[in-house]
N, C-alpha and C. Protein backbone atom coordinates (compact mmCIF):
# COMPACT_ATOMS: atom_id res chain seq x y z
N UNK A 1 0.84 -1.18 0.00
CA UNK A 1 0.00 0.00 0.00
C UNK A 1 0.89 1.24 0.00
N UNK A 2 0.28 1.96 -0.64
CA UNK A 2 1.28 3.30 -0.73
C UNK A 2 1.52 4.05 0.78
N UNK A 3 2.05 4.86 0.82
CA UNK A 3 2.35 5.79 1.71
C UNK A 3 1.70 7.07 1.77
N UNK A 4 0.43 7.47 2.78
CA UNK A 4 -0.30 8.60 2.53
C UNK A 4 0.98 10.02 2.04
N UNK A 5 0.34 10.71 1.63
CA UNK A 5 1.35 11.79 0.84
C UNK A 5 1.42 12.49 2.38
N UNK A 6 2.53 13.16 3.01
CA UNK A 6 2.80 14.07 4.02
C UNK A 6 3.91 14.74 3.70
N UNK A 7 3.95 15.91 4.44
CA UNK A 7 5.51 16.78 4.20
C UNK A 7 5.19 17.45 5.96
N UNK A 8 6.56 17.61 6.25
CA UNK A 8 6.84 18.17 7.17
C UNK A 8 7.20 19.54 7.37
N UNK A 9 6.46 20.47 8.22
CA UNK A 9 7.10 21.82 7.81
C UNK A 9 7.52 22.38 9.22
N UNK A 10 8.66 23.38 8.93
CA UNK A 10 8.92 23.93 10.31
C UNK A 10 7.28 25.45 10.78
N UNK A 11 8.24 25.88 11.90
CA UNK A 11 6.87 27.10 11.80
C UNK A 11 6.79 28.13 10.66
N UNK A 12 7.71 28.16 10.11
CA UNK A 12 7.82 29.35 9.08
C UNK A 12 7.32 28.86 7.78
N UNK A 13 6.65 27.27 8.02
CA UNK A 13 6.05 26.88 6.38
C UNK A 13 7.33 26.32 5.33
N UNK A 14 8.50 26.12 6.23
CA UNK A 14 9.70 25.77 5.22
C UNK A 14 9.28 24.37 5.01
N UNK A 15 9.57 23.73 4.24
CA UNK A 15 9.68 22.28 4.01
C UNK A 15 10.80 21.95 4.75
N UNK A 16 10.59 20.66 5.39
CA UNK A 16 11.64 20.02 6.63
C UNK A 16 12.00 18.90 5.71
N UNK A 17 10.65 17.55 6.03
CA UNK A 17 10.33 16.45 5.39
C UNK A 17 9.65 16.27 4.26
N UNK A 18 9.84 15.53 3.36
CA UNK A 18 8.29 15.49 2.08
C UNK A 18 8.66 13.79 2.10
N UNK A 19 7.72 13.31 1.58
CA UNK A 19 7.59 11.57 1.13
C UNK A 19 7.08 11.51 -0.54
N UNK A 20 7.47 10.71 -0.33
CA UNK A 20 7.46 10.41 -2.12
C UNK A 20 6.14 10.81 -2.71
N UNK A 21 5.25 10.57 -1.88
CA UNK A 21 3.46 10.67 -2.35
C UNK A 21 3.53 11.75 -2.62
N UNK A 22 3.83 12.86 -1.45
CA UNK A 22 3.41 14.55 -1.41
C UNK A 22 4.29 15.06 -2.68
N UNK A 23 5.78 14.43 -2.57
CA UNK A 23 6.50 15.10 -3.50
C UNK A 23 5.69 15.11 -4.95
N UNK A 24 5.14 13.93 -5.11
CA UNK A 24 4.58 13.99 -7.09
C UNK A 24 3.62 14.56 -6.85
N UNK A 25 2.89 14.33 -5.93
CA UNK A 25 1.55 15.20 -6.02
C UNK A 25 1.76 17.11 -6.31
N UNK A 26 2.77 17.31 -5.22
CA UNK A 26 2.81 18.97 -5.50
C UNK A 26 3.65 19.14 -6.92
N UNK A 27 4.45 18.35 -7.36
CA UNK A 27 5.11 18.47 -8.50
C UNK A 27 3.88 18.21 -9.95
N UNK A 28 3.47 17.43 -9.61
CA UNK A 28 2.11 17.11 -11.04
C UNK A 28 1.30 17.93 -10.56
N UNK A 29 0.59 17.80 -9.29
CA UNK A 29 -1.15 18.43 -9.59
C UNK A 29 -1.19 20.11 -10.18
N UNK A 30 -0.31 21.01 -10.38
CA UNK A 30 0.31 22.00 -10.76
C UNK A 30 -1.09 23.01 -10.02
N UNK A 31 -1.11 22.60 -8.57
CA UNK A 31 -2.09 23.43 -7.70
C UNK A 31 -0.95 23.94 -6.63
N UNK A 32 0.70 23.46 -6.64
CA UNK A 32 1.47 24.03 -5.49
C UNK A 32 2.35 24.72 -6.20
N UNK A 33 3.46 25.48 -5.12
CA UNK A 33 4.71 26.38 -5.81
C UNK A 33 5.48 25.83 -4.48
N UNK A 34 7.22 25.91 -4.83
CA UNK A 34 7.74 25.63 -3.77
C UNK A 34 9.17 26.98 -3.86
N UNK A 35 9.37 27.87 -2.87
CA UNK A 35 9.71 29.17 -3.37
C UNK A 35 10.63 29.26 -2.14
N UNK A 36 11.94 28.91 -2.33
CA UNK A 36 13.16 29.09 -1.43
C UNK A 36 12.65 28.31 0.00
N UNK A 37 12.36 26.75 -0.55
CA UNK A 37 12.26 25.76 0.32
C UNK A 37 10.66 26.08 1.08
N UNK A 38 9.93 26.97 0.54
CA UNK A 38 8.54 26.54 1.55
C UNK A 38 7.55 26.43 0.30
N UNK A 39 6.23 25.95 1.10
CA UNK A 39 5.08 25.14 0.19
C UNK A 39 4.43 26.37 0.13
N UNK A 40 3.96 26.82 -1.25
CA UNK A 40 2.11 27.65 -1.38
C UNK A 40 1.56 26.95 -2.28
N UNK A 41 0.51 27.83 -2.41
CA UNK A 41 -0.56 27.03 -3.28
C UNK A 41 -0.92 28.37 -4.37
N UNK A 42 -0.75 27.84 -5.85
CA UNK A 42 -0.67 29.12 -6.47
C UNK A 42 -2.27 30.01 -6.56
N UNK A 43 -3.27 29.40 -6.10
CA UNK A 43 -4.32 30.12 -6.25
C UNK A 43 -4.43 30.99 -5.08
N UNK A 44 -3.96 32.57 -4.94
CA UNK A 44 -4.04 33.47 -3.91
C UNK A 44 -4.70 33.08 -2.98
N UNK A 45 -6.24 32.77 -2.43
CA UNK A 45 -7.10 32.66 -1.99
C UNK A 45 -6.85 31.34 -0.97
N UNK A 46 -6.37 30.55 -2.16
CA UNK A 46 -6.20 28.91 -0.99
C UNK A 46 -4.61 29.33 -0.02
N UNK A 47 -4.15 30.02 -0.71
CA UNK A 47 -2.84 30.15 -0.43
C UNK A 47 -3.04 31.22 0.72
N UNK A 48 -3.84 31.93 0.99
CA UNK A 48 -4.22 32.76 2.10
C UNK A 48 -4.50 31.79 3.11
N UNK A 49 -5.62 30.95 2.95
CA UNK A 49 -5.86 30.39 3.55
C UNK A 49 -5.28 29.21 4.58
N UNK A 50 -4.36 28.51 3.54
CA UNK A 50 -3.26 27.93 3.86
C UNK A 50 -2.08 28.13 4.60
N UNK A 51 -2.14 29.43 4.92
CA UNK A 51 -1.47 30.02 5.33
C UNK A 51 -1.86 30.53 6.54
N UNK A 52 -2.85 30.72 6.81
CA UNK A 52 -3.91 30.42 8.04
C UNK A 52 -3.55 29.71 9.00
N UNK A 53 -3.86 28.53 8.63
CA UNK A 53 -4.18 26.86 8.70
C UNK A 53 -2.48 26.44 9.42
N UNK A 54 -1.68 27.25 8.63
CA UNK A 54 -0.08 27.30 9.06
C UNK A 54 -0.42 27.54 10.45
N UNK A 55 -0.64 29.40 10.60
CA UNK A 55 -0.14 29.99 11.86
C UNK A 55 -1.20 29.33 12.74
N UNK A 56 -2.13 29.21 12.73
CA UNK A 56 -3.49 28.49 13.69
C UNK A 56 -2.90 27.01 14.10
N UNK A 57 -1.84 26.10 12.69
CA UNK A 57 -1.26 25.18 13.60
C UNK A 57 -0.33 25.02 14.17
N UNK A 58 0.36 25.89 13.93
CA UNK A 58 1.78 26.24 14.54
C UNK A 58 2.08 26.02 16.12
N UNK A 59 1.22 26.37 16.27
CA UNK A 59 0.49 26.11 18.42
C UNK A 59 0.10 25.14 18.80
N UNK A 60 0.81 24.24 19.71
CA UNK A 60 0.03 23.03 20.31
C UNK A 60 -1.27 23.62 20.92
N UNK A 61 -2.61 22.99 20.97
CA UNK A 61 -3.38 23.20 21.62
C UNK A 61 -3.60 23.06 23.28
N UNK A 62 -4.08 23.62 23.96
CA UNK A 62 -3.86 23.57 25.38
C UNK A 62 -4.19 22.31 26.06
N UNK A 63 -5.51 22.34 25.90
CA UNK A 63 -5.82 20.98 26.42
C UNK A 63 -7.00 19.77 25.42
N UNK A 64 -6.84 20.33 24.21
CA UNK A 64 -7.34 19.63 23.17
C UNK A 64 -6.47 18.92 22.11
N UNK A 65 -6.91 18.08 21.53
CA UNK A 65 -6.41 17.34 20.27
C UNK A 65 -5.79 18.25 19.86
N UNK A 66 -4.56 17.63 19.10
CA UNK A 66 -4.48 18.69 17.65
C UNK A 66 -5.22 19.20 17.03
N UNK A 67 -4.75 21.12 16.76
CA UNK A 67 -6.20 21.36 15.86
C UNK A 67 -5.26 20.91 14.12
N UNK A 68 -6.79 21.05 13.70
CA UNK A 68 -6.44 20.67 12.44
C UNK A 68 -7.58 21.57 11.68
N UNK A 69 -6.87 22.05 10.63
CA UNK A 69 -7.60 23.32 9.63
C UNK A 69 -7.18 22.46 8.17
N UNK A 70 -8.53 22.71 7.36
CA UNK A 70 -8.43 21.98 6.15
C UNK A 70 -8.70 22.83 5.16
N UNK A 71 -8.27 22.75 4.23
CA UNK A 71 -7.93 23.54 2.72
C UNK A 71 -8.35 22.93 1.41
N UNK A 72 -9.39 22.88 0.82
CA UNK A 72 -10.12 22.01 -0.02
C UNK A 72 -8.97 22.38 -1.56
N UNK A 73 -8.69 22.00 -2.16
CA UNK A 73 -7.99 22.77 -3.66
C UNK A 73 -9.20 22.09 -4.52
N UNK A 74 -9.31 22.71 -5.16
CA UNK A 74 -10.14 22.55 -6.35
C UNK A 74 -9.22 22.49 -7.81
N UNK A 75 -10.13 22.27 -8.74
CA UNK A 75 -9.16 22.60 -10.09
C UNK A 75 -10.43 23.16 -11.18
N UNK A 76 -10.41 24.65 -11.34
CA UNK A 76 -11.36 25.68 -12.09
C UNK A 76 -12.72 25.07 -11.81
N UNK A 77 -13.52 25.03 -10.93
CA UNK A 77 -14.46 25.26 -10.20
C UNK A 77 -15.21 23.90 -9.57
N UNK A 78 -14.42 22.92 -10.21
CA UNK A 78 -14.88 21.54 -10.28
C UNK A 78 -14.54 20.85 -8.50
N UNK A 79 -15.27 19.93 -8.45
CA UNK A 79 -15.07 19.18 -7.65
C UNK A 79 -13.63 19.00 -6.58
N UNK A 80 -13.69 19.47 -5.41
CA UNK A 80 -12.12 19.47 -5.18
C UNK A 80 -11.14 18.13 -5.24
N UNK A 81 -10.50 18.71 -5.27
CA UNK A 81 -9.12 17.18 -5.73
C UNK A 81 -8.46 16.91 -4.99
N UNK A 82 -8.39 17.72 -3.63
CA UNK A 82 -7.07 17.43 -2.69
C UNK A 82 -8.14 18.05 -1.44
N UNK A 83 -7.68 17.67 -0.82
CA UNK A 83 -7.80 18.48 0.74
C UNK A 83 -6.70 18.09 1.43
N UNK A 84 -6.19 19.25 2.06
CA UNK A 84 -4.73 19.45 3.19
C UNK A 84 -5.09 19.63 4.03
N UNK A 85 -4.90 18.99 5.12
CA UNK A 85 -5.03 18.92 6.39
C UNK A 85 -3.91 19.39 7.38
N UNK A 86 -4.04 20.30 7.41
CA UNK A 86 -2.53 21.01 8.53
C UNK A 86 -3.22 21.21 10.29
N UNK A 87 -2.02 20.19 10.30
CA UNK A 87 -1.87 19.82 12.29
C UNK A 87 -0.50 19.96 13.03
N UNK A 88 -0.86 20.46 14.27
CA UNK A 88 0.26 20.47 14.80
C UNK A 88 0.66 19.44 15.01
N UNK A 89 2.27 19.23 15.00
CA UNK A 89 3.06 17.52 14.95
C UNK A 89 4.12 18.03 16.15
N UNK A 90 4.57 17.35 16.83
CA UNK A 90 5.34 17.54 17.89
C UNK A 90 6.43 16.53 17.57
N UNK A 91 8.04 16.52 17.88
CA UNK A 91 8.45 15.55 17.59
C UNK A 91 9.35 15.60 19.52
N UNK A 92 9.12 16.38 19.90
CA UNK A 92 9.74 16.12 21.49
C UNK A 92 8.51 17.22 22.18
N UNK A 93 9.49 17.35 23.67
CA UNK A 93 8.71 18.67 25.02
C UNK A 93 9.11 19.76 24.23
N UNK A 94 10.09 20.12 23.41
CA UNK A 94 10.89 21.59 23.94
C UNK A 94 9.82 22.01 22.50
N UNK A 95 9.79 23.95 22.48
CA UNK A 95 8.79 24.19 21.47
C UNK A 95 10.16 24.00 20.07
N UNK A 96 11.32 24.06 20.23
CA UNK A 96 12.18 24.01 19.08
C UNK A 96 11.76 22.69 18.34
N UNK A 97 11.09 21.82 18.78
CA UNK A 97 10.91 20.49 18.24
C UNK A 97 9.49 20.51 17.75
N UNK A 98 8.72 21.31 17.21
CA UNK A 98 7.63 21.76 17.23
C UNK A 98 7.29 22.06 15.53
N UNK A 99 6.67 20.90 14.97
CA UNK A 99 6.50 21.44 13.32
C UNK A 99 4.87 21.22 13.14
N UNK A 100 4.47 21.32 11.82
CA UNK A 100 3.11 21.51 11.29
C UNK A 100 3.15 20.10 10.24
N UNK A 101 2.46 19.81 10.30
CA UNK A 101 1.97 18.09 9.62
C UNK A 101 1.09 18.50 8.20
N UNK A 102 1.63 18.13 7.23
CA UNK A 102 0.43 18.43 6.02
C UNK A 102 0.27 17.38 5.50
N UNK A 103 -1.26 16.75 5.74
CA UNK A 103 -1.30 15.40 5.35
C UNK A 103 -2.04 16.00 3.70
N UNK A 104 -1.89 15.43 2.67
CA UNK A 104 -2.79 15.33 1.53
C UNK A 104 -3.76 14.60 1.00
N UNK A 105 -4.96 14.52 0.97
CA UNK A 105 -6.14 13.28 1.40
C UNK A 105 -6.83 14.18 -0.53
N UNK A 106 -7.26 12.79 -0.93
CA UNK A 106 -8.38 12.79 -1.96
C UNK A 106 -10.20 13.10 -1.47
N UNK A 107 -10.75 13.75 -1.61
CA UNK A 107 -11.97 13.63 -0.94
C UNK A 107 -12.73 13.21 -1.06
N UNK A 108 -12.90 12.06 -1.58
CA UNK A 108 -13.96 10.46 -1.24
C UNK A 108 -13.37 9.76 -0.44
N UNK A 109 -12.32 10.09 0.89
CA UNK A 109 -11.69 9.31 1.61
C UNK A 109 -11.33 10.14 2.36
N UNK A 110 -11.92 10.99 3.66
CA UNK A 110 -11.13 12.34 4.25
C UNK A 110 -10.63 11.26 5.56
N UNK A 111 -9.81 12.44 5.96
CA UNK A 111 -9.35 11.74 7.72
C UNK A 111 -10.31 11.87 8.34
N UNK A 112 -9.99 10.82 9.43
CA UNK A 112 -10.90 10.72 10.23
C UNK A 112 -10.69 11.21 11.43
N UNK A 113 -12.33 11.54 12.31
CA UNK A 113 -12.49 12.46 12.96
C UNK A 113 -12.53 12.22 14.31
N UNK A 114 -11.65 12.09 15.10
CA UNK A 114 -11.75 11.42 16.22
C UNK A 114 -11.88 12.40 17.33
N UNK A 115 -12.46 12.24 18.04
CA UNK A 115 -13.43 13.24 19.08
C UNK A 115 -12.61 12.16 20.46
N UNK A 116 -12.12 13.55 21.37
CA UNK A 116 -11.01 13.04 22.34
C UNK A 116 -11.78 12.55 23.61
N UNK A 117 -13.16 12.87 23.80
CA UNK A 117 -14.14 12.34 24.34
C UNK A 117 -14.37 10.82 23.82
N UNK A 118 -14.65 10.56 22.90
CA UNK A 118 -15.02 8.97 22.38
C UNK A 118 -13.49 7.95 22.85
N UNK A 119 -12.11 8.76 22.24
CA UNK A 119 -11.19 7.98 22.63
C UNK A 119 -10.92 7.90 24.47
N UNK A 120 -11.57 8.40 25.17
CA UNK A 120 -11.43 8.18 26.78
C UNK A 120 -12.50 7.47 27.37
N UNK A 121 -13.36 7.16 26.25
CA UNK A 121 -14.87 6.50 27.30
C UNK A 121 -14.51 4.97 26.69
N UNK A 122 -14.00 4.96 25.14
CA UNK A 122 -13.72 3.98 24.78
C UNK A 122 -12.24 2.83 25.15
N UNK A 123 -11.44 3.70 25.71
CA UNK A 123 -10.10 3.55 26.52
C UNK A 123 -10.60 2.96 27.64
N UNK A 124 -11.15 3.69 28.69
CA UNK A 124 -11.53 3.55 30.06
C UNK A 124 -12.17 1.86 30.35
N UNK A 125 -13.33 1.85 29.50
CA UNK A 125 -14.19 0.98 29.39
C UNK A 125 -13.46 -0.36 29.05
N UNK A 126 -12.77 -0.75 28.07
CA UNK A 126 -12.50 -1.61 27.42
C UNK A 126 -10.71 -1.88 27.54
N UNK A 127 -10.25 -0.60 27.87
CA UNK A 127 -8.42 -0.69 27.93
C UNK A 127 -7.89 -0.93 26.58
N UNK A 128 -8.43 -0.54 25.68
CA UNK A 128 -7.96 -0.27 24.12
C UNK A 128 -6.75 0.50 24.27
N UNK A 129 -5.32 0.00 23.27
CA UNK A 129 -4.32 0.99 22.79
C UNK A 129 -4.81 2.05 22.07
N UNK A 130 -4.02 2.98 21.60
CA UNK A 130 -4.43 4.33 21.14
C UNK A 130 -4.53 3.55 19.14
N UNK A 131 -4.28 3.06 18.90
CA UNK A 131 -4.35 2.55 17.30
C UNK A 131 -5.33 1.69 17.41
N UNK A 132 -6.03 0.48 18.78
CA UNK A 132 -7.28 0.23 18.75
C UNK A 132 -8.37 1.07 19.12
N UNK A 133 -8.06 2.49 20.10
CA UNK A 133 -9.20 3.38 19.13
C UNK A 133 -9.23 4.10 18.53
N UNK A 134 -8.25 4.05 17.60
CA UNK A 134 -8.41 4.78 16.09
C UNK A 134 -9.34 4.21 15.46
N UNK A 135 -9.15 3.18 15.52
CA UNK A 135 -9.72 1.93 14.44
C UNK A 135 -11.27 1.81 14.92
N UNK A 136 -11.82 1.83 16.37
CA UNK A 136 -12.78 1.59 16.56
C UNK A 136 -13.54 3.22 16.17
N UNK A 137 -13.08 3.85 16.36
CA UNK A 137 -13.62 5.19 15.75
C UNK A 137 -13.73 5.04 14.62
N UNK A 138 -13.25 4.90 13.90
CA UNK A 138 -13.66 4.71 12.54
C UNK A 138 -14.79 3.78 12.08
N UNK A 139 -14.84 2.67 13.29
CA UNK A 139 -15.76 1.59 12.88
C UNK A 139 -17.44 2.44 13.01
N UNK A 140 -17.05 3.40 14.55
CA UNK A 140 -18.51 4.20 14.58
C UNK A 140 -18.45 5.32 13.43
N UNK A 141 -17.35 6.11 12.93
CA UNK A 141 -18.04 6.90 11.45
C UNK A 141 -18.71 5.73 10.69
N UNK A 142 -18.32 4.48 10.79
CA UNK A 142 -19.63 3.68 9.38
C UNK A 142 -18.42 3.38 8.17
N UNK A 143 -16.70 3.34 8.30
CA UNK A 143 -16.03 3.14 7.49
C UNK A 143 -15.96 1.45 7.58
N UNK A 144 -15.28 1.31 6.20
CA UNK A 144 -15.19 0.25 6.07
C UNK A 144 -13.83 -0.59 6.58
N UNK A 145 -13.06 -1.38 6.23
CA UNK A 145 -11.35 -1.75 6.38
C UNK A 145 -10.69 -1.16 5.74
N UNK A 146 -11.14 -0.93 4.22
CA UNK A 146 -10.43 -0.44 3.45
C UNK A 146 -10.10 1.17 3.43
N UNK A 147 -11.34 2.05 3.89
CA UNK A 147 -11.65 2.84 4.35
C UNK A 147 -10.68 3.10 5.83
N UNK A 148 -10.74 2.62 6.32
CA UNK A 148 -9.63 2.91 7.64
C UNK A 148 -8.55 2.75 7.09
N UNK A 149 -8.34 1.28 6.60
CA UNK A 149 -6.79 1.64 6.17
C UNK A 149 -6.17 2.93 5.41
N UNK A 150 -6.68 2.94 4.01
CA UNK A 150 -6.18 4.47 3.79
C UNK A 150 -6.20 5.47 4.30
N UNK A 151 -7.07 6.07 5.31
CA UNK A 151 -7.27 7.18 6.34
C UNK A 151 -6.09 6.93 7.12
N UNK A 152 -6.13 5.90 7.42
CA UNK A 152 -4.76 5.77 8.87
C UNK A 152 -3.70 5.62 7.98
N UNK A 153 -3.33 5.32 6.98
CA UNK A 153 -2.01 4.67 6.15
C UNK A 153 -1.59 3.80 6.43
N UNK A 154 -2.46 2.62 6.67
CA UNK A 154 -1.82 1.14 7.41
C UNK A 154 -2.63 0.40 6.36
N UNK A 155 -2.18 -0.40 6.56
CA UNK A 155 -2.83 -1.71 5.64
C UNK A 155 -4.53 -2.54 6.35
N UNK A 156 -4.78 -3.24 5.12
CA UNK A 156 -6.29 -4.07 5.68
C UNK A 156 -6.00 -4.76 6.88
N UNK A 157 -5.09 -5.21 6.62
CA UNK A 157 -4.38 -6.43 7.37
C UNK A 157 -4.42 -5.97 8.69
N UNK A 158 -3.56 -4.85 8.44
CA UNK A 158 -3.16 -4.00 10.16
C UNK A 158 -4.62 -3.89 10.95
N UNK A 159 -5.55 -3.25 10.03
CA UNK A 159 -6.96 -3.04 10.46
C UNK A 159 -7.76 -4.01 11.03
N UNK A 160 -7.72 -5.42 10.14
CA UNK A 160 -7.98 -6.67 10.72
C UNK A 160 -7.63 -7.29 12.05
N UNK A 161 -5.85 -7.03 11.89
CA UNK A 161 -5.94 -7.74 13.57
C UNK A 161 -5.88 -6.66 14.87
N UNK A 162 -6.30 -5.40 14.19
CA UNK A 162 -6.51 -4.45 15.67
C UNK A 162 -8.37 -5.07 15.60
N UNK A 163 -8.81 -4.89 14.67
CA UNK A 163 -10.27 -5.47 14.52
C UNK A 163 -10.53 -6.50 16.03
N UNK A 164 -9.35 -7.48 15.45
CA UNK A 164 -10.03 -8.96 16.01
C UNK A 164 -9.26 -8.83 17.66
N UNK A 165 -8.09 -7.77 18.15
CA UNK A 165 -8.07 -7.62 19.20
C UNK A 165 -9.23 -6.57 20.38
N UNK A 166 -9.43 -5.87 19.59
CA UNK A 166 -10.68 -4.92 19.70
C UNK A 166 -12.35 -5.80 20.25
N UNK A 167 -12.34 -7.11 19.21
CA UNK A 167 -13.66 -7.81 19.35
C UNK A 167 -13.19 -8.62 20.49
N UNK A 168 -12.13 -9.16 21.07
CA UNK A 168 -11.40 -10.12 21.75
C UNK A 168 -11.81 -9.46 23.07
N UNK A 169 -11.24 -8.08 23.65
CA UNK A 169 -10.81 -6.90 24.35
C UNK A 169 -12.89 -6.99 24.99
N UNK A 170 -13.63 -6.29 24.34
CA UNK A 170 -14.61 -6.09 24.47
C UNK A 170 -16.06 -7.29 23.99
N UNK A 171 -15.00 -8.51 23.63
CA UNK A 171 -16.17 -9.66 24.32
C UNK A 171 -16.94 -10.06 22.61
N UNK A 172 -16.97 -9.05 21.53
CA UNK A 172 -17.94 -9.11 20.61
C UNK A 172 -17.29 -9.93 19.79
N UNK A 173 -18.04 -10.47 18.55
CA UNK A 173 -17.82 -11.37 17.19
C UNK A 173 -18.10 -10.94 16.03
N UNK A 174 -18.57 -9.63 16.04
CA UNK A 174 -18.66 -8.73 14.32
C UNK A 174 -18.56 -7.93 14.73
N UNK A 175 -18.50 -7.28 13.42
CA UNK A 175 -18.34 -5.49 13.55
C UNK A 175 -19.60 -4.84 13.91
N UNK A 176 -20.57 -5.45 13.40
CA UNK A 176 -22.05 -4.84 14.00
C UNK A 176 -22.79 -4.94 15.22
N UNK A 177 -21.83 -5.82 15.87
CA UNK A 177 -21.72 -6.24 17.36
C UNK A 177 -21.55 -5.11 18.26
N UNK A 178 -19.58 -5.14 17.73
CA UNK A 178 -18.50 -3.92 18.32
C UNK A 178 -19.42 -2.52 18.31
N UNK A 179 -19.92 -2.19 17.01
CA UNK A 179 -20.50 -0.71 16.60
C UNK A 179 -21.82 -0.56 17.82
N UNK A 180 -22.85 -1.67 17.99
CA UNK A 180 -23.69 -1.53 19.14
C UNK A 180 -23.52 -1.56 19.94
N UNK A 181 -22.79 -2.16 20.71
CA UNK A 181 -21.77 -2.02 22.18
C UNK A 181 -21.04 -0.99 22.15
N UNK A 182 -20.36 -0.03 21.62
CA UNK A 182 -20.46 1.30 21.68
C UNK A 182 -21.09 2.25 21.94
N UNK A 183 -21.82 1.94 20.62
CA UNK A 183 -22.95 3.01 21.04
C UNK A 183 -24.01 2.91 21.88
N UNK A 184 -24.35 1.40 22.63
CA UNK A 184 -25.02 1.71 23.97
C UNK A 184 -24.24 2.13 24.95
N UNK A 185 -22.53 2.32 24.97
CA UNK A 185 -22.04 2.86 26.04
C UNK A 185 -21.48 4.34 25.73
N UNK A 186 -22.50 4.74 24.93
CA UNK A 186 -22.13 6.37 24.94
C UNK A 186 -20.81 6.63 24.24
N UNK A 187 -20.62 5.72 23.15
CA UNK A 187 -18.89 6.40 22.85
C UNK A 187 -19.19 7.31 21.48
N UNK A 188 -20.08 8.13 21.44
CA UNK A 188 -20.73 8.90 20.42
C UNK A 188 -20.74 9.96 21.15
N UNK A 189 -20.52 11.11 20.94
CA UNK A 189 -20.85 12.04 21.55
C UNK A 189 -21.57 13.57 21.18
């Protein structure tokens, strides 16, 4: 399975990291510019925006999730083609270790939305790792395996046996099991 497209940026929007995905994508989709090592987006407007999405993630949040600000690109009025997702990424404590995450997602497949409430009722309850409730979050958006896998960038496989530790963990034998035992214990919010 491929490698979701990401690039790494410092606070100033420089390019740190890129991966092979992000690199062809900003090089073909001819919707980016890359201008003495940092990323824009040549349409003024997204590129304002994007730029936003920078300084708004630039800041760990206090006592919430990462925020995350999204940037739809379009191509001349049509259907958008990309959405960027810029989050704050931490790679230590100190703020010098402190960059912005730009994931690149197609939009018949966005990231998923995990609400830091669902991951603590669903933790508490059951003693799930943090990648079994990724996965079970996803199972309550209504995604599929395949569907998680590309959102998370892991494979079916990976999805499968957090699946079958997940059903093990909390007692159930399908997914339509797992999804109702949830949601009678409030992990919806």
């Amino acid at each position: 399975m491929p490698r979701c497209p990401r690039l790494l940026l410092d606070k100033l929007g420089r390019i740190c990291v890129v991966n092979e995905a992000a690199a062809a994508i900003i090089r073909d989709s001819g919707h980016f510019r890359v201008r003495q090592g940092s990323l824009g987006l040549r349409n003024p407007t997204l590129h304002r925006h994007f730029c936003e999405a920078l300084e708004r993630s630039a800041r760990p949040a206090d006592a919430a999730p990462a925020s995350q600000n999204r940037v739809h690109v379009s191509a001349a009025g049509k259907t958008p083609g990309l959405v960027l997702v810029v989050s704050y990424f931490s790679a230590g404590h100190s703020a010098a270790s402190a960059y912005v995450m730009v994931s690149l997602y197609k939009p018949d497949v966005p990231p998923l939305q995990i609400r830091a409430g669902d991951i603590a009722v669903i933790q508490s309850l059951y003693e799930l790792t943090a990648a079994e409730c990724n996965i079970a979050s996803a199972m309550l958006e209504g995604r599929t395996v395949a569907q998680t896998a590309q959102a998370l960038c892991i494979t079916p496989q990976t999805v499968r046996q957090h699946l079958k530790s997940i059903m093990r963990k909390t007692g159930t034998h399908r997914q339509a099991e797992l999804i109702a035992l949830l949601l009678r214990n409030g992990c919806v919010g």
